[in-house]
Protein backbone atom coordinates (compact mmCIF):
# COMPACT_ATOMS: atom_id res chain seq x y z
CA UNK A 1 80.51 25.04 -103.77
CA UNK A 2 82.17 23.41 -100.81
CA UNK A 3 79.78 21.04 -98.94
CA UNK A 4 77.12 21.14 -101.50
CA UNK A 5 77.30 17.58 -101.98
CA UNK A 6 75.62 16.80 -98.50
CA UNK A 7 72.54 19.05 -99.04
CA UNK A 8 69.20 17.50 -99.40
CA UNK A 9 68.25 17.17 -103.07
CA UNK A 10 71.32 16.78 -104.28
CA UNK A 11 72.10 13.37 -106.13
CA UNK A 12 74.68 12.49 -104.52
CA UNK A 13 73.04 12.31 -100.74
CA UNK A 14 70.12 10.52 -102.28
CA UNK A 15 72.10 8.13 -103.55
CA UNK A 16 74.32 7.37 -100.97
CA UNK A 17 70.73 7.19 -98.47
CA UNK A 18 69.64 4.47 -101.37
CA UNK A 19 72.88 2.49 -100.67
CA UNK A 20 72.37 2.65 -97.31
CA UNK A 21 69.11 1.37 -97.55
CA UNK A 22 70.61 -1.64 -99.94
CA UNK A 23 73.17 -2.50 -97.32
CA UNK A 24 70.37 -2.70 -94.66
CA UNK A 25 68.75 -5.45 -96.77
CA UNK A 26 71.70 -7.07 -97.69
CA UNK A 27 72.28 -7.68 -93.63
CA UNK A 28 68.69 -8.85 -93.65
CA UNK A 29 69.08 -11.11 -96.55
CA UNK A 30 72.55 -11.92 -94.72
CA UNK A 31 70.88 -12.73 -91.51
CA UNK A 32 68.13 -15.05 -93.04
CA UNK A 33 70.48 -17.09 -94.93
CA UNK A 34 72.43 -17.37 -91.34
CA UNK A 35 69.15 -18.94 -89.52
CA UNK A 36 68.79 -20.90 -92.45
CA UNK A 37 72.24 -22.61 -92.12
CA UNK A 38 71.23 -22.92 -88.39
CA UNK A 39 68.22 -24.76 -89.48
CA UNK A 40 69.24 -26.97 -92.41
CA UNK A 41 69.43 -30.91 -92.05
CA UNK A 42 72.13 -31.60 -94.26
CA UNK A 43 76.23 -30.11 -94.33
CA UNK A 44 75.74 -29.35 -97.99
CA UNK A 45 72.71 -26.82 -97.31
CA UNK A 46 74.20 -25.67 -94.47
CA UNK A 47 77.49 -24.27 -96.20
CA UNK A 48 75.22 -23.33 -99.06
CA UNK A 49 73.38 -20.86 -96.91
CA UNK A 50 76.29 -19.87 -94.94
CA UNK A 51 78.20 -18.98 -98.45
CA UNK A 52 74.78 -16.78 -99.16
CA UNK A 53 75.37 -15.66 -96.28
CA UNK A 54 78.95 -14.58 -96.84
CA UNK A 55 78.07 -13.17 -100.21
CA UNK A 56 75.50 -10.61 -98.79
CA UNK A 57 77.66 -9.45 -95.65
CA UNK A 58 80.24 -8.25 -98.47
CA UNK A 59 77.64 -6.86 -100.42
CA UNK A 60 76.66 -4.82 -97.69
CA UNK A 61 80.43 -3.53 -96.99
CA UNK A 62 80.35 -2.64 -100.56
CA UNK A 63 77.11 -0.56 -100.60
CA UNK A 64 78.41 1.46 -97.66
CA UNK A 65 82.05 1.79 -99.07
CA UNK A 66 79.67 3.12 -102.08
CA UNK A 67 77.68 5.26 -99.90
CA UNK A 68 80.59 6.74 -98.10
CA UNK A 69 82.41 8.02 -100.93
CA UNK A 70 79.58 9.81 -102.25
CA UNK A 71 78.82 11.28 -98.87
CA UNK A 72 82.29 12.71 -98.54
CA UNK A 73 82.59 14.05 -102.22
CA UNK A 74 83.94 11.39 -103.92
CA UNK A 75 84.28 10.11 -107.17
CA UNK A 76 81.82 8.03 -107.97
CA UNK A 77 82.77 4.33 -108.61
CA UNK A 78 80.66 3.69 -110.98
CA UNK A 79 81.67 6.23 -113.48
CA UNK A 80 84.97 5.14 -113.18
């Protein structure tokens, strides 16, 4: 049934609201490591946090890559 992977209920749009809600943290997380670098007193903790930093933006591009291919019908990634 065309479309029936957008309807409420259905796996697939709950899933793809969960990984939206896991990139929203992952900017969070993303943004707190970023003040953190800001804050730090020495170069090593500062390129620590601003690798954590790193590492969480791209976890967020991956959870709404992930969220978008379920939303438009997609196979999904992990079963591959």
């Amino acid at each position: 049934m065309p479309g029936a992977a957008n309807k409420r209920g259905d796996p697939r749009h709950d899933a793809a609201g969960v990984a939206h809600l896991r990139a929203a943290n992952a900017r969070e997380r993303a943004r707190e490591a970023r003040e953190a670098a800001d804050q730090a007193t020495t170069e090593y903790a500062r390129r620590a946090h601003r690798r954590v930093a790193e590492m969480h933006t791209e976890l967020a591009l991956s959870h709404e890559d992930f969220a978008r291919t379920l939303r438009v019908g997609g196979d999904d990634p992990e079963e591959m």
